[in-house]
C-alpha atoms as a PDB file:
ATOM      1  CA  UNK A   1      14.302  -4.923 -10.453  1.00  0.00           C
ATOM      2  CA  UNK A   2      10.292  -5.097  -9.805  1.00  0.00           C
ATOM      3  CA  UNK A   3      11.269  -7.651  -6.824  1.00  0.00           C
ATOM      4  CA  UNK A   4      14.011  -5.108  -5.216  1.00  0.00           C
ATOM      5  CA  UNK A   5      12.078  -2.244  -5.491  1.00  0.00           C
ATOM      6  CA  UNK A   6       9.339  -3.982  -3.352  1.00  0.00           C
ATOM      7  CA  UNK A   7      11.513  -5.353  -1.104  1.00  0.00           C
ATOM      8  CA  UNK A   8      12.604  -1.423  -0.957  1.00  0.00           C
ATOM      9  CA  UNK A   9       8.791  -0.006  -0.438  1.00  0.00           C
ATOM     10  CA  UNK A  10       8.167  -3.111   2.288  1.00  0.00           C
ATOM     11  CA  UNK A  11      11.517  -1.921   4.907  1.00  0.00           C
ATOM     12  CA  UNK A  12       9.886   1.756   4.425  1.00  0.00           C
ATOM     13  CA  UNK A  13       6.771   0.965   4.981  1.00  0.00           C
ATOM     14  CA  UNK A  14       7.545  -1.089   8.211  1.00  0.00           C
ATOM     15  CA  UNK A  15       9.137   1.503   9.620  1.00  0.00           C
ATOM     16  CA  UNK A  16       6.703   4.083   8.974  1.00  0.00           C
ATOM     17  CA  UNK A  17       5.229   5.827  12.241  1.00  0.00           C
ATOM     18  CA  UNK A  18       6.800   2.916  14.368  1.00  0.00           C
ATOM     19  CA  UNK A  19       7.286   5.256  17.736  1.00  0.00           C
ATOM     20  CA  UNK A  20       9.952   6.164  19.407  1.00  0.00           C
ATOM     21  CA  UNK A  21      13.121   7.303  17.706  1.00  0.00           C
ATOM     22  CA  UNK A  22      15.440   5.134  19.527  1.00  0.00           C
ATOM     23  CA  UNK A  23      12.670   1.730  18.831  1.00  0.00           C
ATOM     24  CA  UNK A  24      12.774   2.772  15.056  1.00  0.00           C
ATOM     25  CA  UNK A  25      16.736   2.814  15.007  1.00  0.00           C
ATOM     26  CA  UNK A  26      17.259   0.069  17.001  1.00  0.00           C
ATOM     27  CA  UNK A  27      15.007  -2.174  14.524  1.00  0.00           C
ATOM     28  CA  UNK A  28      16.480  -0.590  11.395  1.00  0.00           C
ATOM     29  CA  UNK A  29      20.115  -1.506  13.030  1.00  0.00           C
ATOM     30  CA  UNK A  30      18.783  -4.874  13.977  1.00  0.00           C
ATOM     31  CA  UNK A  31      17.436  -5.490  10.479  1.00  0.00           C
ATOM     32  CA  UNK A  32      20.938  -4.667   8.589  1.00  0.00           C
ATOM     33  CA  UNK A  33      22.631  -7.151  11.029  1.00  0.00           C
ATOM     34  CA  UNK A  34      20.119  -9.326   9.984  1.00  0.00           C
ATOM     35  CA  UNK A  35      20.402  -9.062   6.550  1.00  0.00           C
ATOM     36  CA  UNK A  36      24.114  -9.256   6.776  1.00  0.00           C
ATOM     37  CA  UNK A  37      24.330 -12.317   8.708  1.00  0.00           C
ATOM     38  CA  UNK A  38      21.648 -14.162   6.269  1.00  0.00           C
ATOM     39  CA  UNK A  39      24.714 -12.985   3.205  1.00  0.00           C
ATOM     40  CA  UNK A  40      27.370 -14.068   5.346  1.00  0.00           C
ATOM     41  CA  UNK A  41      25.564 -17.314   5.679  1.00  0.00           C
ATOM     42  CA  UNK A  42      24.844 -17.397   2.129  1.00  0.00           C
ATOM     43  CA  UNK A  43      28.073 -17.261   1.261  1.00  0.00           C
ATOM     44  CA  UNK A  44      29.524 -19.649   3.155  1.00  0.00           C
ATOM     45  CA  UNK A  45      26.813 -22.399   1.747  1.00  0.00           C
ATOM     46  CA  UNK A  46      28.074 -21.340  -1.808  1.00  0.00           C
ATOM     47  CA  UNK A  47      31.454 -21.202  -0.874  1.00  0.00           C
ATOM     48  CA  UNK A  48      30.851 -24.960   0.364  1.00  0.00           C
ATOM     49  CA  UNK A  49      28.833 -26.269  -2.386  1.00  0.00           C
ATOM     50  CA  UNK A  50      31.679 -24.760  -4.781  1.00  0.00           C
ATOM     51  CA  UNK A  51      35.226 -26.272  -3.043  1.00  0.00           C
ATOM     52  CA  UNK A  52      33.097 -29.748  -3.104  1.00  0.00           C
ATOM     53  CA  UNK A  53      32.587 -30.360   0.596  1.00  0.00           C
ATOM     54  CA  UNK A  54      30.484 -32.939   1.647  1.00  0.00           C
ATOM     55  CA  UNK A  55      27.449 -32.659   3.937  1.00  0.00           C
ATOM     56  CA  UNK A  56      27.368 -36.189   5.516  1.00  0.00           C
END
C-alpha cells in the first residue's frame, strides 16, 4: 500500500504547475496509454509463461 500510494504522490507531483492546460492533458492521456499498454503487455507474458509456450 506504502509503494501505491507513492507511486500516487509521484503522477501528482509531475504534473504539478506543468503549463499549459492542453500540455498537462495531453501527458496525463499519454501516461494512461502508457500504463495500459505496459498491463496489456504484462499480460500477455503471463498469459505465455502460463499455456507453456516456448521462447526459442
Amino acid at each position: 500500500m506504502k509503494k501505491l500510494l507513492l507511486v500516487k504522490e509521484i503522477y501528482i507531483e509531475g504534473f504539478r504547475n506543468l503549463g499549459h492546460f492542453l500540455i498537462e492533458k495531453y501527458f496525463k492521456i499519454f501516461a494512461w496509454f502508457s500504463f495500459i499498454l505496459f498491463f496489456i503487455v504484462l499480460y500477455a507474458f503471463i498469459y505465455r509463461l502460463s499455456t507453456g509456450f516456448a521462447f526459442d
